[in-house]
N, C-alpha and C. Protein backbone atom coordinates (compact mmCIF):
# COMPACT_ATOMS: atom_id res chain seq x y z
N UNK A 1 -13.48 47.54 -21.36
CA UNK A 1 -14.02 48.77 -21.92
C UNK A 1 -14.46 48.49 -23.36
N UNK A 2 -15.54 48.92 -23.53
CA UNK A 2 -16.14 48.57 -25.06
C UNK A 2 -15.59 49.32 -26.29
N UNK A 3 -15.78 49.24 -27.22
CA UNK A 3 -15.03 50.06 -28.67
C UNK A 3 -15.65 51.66 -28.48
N UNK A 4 -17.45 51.78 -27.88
CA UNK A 4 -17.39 53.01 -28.16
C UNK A 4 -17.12 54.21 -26.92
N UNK A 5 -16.94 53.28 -25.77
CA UNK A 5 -15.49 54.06 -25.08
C UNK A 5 -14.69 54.45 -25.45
N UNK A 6 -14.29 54.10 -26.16
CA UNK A 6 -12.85 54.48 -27.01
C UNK A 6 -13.06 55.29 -28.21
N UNK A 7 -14.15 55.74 -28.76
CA UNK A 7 -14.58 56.38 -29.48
C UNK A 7 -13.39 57.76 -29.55
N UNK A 8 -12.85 57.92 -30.75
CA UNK A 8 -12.38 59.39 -31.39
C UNK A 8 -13.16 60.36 -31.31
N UNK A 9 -13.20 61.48 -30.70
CA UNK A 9 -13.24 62.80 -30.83
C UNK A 9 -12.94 63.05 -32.47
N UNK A 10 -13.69 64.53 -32.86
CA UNK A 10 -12.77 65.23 -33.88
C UNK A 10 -11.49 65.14 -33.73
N UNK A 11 -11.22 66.05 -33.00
CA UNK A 11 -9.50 66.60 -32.86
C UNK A 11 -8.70 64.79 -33.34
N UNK A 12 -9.03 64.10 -32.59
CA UNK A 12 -8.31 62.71 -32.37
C UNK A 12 -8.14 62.01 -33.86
N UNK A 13 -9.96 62.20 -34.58
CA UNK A 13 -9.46 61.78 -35.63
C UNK A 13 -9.16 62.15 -36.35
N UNK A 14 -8.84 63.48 -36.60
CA UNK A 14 -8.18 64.22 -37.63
C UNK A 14 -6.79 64.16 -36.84
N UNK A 15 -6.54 64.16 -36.07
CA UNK A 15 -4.77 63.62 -35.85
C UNK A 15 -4.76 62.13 -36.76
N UNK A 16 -5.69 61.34 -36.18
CA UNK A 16 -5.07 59.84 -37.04
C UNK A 16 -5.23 60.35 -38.30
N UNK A 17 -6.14 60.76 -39.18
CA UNK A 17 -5.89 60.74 -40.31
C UNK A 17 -4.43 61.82 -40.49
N UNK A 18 -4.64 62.68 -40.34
CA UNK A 18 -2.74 63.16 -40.51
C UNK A 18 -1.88 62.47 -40.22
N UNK A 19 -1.52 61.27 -39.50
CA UNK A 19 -0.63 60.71 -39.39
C UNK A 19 -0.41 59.09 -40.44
N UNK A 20 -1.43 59.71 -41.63
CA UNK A 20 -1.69 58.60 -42.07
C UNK A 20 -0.21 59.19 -43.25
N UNK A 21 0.60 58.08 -43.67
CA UNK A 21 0.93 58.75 -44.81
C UNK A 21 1.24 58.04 -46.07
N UNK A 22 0.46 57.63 -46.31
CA UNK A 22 -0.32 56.65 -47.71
C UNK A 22 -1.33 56.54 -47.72
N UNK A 23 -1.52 56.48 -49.01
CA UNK A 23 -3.26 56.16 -49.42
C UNK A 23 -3.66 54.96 -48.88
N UNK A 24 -3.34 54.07 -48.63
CA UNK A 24 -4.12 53.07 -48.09
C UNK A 24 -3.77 53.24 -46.77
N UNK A 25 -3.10 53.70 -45.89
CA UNK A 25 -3.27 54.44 -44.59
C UNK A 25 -4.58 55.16 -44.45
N UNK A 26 -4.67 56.19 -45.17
CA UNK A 26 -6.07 56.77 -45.23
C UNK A 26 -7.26 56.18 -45.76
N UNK A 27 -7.07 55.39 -46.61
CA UNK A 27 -8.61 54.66 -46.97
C UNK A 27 -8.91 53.61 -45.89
N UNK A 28 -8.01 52.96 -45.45
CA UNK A 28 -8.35 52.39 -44.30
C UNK A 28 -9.42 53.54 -42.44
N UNK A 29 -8.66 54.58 -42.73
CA UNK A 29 -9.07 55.23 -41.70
C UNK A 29 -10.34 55.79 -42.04
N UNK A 30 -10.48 56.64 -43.34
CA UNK A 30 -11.76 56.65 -44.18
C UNK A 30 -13.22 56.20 -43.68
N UNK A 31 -12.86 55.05 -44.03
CA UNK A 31 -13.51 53.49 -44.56
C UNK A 31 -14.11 53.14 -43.08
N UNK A 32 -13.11 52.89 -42.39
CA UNK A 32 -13.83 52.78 -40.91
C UNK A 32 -14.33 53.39 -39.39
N UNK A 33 -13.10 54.69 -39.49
CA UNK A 33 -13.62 55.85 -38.71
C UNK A 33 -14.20 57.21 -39.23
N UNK A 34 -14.04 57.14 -40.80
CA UNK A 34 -15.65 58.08 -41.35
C UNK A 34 -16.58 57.44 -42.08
N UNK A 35 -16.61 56.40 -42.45
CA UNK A 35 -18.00 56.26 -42.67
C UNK A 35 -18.68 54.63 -41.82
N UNK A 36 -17.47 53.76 -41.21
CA UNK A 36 -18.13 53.43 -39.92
C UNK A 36 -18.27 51.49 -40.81
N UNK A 37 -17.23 51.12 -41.68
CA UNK A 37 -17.56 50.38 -42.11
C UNK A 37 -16.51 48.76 -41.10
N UNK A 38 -17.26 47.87 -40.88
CA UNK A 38 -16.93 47.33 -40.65
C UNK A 38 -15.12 46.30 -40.89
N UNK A 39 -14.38 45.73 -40.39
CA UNK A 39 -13.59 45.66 -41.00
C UNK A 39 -13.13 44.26 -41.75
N UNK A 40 -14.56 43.44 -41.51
CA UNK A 40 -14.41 42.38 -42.71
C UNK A 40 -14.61 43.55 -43.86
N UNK A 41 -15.48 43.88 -43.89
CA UNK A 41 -16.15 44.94 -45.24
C UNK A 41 -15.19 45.12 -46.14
N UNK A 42 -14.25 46.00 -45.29
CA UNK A 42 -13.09 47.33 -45.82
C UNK A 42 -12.23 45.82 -46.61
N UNK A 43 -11.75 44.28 -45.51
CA UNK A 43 -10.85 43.80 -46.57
C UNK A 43 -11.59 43.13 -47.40
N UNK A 44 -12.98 43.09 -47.37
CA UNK A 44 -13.61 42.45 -49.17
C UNK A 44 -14.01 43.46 -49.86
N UNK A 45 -13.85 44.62 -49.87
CA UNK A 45 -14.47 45.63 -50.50
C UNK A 45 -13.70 45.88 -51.93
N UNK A 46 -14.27 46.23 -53.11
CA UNK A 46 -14.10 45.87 -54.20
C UNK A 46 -14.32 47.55 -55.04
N UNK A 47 -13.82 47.54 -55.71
CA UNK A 47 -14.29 49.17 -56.56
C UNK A 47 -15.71 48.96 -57.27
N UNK A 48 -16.32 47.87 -57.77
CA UNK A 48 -17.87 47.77 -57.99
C UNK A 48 -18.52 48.03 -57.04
N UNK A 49 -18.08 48.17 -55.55
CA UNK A 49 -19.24 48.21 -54.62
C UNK A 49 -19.55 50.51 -54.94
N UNK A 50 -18.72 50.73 -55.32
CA UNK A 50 -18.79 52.13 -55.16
C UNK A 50 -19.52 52.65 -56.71
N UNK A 51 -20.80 53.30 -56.31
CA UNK A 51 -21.41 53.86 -57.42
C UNK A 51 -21.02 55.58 -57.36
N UNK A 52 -20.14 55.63 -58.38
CA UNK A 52 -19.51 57.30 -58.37
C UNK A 52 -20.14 58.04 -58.89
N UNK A 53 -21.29 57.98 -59.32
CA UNK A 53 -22.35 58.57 -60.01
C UNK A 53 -23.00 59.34 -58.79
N UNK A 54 -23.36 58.67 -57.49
CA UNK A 54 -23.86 59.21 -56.44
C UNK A 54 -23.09 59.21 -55.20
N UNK A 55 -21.86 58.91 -55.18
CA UNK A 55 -21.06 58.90 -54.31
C UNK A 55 -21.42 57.87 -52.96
N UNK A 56 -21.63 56.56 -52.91
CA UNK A 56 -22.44 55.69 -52.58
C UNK A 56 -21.51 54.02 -52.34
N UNK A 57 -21.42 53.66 -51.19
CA UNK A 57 -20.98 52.28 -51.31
C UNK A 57 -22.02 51.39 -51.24
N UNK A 58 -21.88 50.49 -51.74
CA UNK A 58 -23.31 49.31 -51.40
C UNK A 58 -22.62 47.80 -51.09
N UNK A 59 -23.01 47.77 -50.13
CA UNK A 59 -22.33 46.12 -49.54
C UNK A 59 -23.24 45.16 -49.83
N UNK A 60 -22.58 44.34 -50.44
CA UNK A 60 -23.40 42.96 -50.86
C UNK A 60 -24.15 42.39 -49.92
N UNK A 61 -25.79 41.66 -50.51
CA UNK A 61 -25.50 40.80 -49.07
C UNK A 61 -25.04 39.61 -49.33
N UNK A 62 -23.99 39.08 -50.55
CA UNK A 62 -22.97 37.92 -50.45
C UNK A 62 -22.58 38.19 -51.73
N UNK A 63 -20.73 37.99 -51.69
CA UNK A 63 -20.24 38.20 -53.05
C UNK A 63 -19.23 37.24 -52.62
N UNK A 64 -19.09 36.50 -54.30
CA UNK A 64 -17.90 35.06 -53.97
C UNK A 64 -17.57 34.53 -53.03
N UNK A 65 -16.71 34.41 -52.14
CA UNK A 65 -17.02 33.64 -50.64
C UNK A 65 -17.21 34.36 -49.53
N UNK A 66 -17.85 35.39 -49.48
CA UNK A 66 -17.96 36.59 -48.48
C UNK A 66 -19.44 36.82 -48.46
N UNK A 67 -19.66 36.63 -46.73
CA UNK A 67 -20.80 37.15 -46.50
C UNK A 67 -20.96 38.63 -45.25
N UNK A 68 -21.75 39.21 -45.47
CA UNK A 68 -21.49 40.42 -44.35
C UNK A 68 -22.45 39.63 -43.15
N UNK A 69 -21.64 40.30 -42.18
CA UNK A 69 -22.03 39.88 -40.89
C UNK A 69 -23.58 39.53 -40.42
N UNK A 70 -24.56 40.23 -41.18
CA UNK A 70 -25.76 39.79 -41.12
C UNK A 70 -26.74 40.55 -42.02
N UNK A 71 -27.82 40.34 -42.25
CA UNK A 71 -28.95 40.80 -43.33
C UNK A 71 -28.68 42.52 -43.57
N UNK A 72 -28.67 42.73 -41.70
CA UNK A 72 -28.61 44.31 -41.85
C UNK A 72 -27.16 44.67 -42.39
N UNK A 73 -26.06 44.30 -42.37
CA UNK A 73 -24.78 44.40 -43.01
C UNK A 73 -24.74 44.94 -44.47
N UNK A 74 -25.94 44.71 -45.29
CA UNK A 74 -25.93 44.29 -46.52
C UNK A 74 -26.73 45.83 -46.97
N UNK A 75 -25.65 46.78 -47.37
CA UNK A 75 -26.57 48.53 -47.27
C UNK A 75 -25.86 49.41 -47.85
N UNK A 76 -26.14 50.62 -48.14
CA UNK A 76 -25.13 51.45 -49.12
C UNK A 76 -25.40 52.68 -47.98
N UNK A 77 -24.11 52.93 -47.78
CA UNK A 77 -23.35 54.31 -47.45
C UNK A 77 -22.84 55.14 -48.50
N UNK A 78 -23.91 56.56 -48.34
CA UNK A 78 -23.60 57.51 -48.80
C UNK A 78 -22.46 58.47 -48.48
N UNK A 79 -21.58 59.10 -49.38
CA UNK A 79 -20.81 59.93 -49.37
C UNK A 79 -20.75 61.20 -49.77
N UNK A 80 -21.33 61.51 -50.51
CA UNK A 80 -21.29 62.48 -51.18
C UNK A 80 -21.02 63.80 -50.42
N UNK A 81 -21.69 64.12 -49.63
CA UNK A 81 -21.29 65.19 -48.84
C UNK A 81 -20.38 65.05 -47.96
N UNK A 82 -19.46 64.42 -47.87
CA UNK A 82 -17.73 63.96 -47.30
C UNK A 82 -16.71 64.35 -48.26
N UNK A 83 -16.18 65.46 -48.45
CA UNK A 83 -15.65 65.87 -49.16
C UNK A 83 -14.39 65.49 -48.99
N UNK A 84 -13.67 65.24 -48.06
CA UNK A 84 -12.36 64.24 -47.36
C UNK A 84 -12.38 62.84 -48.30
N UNK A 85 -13.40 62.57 -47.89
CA UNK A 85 -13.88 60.97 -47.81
C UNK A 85 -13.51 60.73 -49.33
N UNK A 86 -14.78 61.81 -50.36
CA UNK A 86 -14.38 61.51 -51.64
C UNK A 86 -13.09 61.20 -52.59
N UNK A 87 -12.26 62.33 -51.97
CA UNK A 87 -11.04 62.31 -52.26
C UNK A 87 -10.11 61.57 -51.99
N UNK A 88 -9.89 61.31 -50.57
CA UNK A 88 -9.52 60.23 -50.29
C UNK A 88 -9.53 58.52 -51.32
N UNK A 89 -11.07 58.48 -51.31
CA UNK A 89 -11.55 57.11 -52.38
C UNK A 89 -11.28 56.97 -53.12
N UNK A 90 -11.52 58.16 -53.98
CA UNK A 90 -11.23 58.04 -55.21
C UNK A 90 -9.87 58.11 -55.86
N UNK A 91 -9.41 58.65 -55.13
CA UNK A 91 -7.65 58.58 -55.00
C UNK A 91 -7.41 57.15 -55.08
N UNK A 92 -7.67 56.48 -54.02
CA UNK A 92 -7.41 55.37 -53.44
C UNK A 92 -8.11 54.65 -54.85
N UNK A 93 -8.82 54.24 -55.15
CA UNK A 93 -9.70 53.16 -56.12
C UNK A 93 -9.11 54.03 -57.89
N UNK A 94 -8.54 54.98 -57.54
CA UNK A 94 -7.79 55.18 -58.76
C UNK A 94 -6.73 54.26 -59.32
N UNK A 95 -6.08 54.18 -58.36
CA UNK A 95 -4.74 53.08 -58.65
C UNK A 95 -5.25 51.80 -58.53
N UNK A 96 -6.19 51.12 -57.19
CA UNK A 96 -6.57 50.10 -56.95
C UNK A 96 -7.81 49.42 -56.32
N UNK A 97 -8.38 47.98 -57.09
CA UNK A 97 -9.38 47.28 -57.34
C UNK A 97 -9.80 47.13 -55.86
N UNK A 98 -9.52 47.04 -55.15
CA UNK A 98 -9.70 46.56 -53.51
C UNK A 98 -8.70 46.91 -52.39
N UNK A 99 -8.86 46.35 -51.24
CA UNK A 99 -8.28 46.54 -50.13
C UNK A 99 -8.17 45.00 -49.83
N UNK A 100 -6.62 44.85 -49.85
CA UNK A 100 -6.02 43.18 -49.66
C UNK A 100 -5.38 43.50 -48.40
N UNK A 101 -6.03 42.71 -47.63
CA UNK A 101 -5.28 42.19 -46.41
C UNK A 101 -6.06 41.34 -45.17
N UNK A 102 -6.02 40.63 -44.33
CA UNK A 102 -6.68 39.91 -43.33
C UNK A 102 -7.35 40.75 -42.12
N UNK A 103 -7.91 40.26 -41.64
CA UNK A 103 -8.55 41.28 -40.39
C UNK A 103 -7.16 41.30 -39.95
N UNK A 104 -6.38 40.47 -39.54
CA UNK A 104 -5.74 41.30 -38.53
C UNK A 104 -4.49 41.72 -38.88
N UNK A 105 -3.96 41.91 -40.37
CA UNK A 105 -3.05 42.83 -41.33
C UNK A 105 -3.70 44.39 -41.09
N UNK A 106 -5.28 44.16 -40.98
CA UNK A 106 -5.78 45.81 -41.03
C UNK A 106 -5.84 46.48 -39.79
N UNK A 107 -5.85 45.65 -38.37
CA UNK A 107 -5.81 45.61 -37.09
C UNK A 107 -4.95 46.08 -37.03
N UNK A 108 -3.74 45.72 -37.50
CA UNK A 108 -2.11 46.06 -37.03
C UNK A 108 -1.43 47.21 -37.59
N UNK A 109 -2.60 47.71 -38.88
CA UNK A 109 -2.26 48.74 -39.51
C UNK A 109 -3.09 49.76 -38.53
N UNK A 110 -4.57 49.82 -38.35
CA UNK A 110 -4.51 50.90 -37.31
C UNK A 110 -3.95 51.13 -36.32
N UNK A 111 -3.50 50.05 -35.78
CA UNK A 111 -2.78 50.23 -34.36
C UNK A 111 -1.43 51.17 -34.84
N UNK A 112 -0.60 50.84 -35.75
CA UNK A 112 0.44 51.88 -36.17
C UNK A 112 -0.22 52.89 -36.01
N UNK A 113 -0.68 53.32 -36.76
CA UNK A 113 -1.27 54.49 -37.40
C UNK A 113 -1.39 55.37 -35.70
N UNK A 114 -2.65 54.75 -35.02
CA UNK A 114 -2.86 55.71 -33.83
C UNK A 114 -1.48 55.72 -33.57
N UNK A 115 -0.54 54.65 -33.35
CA UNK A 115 1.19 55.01 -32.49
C UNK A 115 1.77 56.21 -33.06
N UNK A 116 1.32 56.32 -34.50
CA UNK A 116 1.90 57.54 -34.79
C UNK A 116 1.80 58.93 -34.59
N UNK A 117 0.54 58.75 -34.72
CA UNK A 117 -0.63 60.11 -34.03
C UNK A 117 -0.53 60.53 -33.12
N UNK A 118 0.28 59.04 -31.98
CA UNK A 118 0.10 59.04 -30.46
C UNK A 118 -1.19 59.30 -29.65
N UNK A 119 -1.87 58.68 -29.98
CA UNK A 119 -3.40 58.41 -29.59
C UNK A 119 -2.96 57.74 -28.26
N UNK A 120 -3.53 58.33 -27.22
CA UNK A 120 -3.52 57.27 -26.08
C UNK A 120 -4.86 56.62 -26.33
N UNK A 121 -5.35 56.54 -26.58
CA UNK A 121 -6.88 55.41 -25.98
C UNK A 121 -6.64 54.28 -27.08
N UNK A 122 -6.78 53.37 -26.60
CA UNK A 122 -7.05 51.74 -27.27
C UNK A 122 -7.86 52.03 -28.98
N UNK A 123 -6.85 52.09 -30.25
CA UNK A 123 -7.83 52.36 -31.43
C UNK A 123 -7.50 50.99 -31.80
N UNK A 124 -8.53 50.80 -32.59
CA UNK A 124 -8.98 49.59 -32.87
C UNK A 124 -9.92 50.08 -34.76
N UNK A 125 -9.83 48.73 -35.13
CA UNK A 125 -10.98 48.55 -36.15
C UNK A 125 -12.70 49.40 -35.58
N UNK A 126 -12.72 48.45 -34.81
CA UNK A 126 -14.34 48.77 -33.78
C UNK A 126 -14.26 50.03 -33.09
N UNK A 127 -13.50 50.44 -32.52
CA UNK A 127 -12.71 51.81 -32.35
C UNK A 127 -13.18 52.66 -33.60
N UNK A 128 -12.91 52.97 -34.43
CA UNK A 128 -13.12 53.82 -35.66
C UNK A 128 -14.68 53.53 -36.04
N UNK A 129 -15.03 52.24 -36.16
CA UNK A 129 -16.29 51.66 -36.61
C UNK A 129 -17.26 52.90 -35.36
N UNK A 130 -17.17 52.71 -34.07
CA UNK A 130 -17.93 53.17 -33.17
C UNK A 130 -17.67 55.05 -33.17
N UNK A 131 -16.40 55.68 -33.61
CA UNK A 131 -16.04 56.77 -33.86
C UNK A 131 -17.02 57.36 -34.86
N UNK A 132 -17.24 56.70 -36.23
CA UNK A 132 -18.16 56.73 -37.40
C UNK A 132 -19.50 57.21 -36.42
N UNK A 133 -19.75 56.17 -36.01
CA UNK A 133 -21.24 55.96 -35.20
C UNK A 133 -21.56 57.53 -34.22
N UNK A 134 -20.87 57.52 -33.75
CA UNK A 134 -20.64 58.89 -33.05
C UNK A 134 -20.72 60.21 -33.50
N UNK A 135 -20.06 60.15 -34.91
CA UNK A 135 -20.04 61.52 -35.81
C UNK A 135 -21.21 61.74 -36.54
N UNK A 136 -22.14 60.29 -37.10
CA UNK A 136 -23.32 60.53 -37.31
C UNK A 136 -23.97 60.85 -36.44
N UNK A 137 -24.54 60.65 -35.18
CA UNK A 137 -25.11 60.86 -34.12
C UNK A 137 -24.87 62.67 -33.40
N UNK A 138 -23.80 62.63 -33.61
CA UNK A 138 -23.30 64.20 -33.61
C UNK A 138 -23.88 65.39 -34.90
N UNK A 139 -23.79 64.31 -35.80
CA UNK A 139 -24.21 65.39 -36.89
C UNK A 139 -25.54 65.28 -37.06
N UNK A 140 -26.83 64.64 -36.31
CA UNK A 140 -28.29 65.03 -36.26
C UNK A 140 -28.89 63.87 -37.36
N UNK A 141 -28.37 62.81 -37.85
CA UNK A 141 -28.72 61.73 -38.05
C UNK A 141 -30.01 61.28 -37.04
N UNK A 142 -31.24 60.58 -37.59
CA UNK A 142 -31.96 60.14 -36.78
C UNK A 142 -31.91 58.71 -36.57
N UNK A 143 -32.38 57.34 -35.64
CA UNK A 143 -32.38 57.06 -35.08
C UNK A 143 -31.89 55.87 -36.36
N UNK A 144 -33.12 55.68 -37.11
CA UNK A 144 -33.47 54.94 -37.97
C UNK A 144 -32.51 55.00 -39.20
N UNK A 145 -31.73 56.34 -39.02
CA UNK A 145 -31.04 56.90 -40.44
C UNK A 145 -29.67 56.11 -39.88
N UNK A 146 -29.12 56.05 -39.10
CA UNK A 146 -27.69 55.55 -38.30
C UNK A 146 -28.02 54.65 -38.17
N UNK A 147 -28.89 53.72 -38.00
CA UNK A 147 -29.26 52.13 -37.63
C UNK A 147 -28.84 51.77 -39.32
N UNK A 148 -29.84 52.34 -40.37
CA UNK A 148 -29.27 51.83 -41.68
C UNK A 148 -27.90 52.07 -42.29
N UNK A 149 -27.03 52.99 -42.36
CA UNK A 149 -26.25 53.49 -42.34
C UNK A 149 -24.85 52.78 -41.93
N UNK A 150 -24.56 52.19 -40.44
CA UNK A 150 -24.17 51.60 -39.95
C UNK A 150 -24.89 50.40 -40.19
N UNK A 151 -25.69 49.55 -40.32
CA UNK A 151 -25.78 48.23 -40.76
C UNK A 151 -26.32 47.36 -39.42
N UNK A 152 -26.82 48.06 -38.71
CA UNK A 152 -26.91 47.85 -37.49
C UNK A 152 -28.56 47.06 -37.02
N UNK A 153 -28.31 45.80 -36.71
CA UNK A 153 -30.08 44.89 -36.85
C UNK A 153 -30.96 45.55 -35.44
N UNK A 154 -30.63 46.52 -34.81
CA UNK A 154 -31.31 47.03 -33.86
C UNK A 154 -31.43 48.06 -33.69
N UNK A 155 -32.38 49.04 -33.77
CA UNK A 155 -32.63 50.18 -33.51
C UNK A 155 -32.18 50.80 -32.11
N UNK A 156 -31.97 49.86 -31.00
CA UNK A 156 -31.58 50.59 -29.92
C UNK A 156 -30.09 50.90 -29.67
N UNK A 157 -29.60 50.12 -30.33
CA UNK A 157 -28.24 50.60 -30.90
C UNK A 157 -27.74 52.08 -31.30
N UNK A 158 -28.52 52.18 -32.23
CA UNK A 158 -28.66 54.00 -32.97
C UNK A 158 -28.79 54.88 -32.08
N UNK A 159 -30.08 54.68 -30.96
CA UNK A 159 -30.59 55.35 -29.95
C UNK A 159 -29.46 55.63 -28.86
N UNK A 160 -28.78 54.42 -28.56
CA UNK A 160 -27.52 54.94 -27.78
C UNK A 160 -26.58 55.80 -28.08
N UNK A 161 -26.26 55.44 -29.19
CA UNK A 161 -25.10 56.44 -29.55
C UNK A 161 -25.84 58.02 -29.73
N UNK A 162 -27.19 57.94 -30.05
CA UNK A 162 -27.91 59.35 -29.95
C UNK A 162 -28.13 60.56 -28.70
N UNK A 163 -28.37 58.76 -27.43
CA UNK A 163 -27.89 59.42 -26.44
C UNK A 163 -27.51 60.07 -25.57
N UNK A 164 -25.96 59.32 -26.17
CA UNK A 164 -24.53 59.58 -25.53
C UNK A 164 -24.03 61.01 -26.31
N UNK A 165 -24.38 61.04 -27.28
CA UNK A 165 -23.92 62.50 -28.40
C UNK A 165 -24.98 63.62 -27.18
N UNK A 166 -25.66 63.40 -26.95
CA UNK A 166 -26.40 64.57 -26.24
C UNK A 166 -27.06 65.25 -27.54
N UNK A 167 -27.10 65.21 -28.82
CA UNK A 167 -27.78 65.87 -30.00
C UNK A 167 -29.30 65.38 -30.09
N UNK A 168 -29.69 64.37 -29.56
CA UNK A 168 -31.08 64.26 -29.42
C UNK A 168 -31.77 65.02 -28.75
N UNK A 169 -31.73 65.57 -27.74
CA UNK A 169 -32.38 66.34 -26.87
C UNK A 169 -32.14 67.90 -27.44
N UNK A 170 -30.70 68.35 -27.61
CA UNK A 170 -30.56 69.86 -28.25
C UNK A 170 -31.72 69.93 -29.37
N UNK A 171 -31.21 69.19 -30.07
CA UNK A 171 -32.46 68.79 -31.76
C UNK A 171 -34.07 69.17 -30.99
N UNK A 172 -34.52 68.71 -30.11
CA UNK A 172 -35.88 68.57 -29.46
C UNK A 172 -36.14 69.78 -29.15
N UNK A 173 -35.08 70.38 -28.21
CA UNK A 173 -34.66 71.74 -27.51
C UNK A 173 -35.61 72.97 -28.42
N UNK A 174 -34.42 72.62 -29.89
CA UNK A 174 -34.16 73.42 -30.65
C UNK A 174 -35.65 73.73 -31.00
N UNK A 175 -36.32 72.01 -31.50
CA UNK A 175 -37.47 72.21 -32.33
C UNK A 175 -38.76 72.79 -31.26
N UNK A 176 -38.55 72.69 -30.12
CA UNK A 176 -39.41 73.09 -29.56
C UNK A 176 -39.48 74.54 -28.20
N UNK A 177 -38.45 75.16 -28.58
CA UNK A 177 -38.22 76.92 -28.04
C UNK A 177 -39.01 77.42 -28.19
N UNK A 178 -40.33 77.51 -28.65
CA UNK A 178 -41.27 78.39 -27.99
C UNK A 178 -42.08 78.11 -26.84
N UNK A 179 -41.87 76.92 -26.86
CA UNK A 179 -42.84 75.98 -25.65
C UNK A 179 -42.29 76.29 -24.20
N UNK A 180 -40.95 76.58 -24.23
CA UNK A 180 -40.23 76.76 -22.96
C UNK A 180 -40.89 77.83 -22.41
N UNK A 181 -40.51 77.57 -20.52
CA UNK A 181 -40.71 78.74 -20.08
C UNK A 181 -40.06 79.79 -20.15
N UNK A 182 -39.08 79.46 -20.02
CA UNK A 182 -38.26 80.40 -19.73
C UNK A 182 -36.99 81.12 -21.11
C-alpha cells in the first residue's frame, strides 16, 4: 500500500497533532503532515531557511553537505495563512537552530506519536508528506500550485492527488452552474 493510502484525514490529523506533547513532537508533525515537507528536509532544516517577514520556508538547492532530493526539491513553502503552523514554528525555532536527528530517529518519532493518538493506519514520514498533499488538493490548490509547493518534478503527480480529493471537478461544477441543465 503506498503512503497516500495512508493519507490522514482531518479528524486523524488533528488527533496526531494532539497527541503530540512537545514542541518538537509538533514541529515534526507540522513540518511534514501540514506543510508536506519531506523528511530529509525537516532533519537539515535550519532557522535561515525560514523568512518571518513572509511566513515562508525556502529549501536550498544545496547547503553544506546536503542536497534535496532533486532540482524540484529546491522551493519555498508558504505559511502564512496556517495559523497552527505559525505558532507552532515559531515556538519551535524560538528556542532552536534546527531539527537534529537521522531519518530514522524522525521515523520512530512519528511512529510514537500516531501510537499515541492510536492511529490505526500505517503513519509514516511519507504518510504525513502525502497527508500535506491531500489538504492542499482539498483546499482548491491548482495543479501547478501543489506540484511547486510540494517539490514535486511532475505535474501528474499534483493531478492525482486533485483527483482523488474530488475538488477538481466540484471547483469546475461550481465555476460552471449556469451551463447545467438541470
Amino acid at each position: 500500500m503506498q503512503s497516500k493510502d495512508n493519507a490522514l484525514n482531518q479528524t486523524e490529523f488533528n488527533e496526531l497533532l494532539g497527541a503530540c506533547e512537545n514542541a518538537r513532537e509538533k514541529i515534526l508533525v507540522v513540518l511534514m503532515g501540514g506543510l508536506g515537507m519531506r523528511v530529509s528536509e525537516v532533519s537539515h532544516m535550519r532557522t535561515h531557511w525560514i523568512d518571518w517577514q513572509e511566513y515562508r520556508i525556502h529549501i536550498p538547492l544545496e547547503e553544506d553537505d546536503w542536497k534535496p532530493k532533486s532540482v524540484n526539491s529546491s522551493r519555498v513553502i508558504p505559511f502564512k495563512n496556517m495559523e497552527r503552523a505559525k505558532t507552532i514554528i515559531q515556538h519551535y525555532f524560538a528556542l532552536h537552530d534546527s531539527i537534529k536527528g537521522t531519518h530514522m530517529t524522525l521515523y520512530l518519532q512519528i511512529k510514537r506519536i500516531a501510537q499515541k493518538a492510536n492511529i490505526q493506519k500505517k503513519v509514516t514520514p511519507h504518510t504525513l508528506r502525502a497527508t500535506a498533499g491531500y489538504m492542499f488538493a482539498e483546499a482548491g490548490l491548482s495543479a501547478q500550485a501543489l506540484r511547486q509547493v510540494m517539490g514535486w518534478a511532475k505535474l501528474e503527480t499534483a493531478e492525482r492527488y486533485i483527483s482523488r480529493s474530488g475538488r477538481a471537478s466540484e471547483r469546475e461544477l461550481e465555476e460552471n452552474k449556469n451551463k447545467l441543465w438541470i
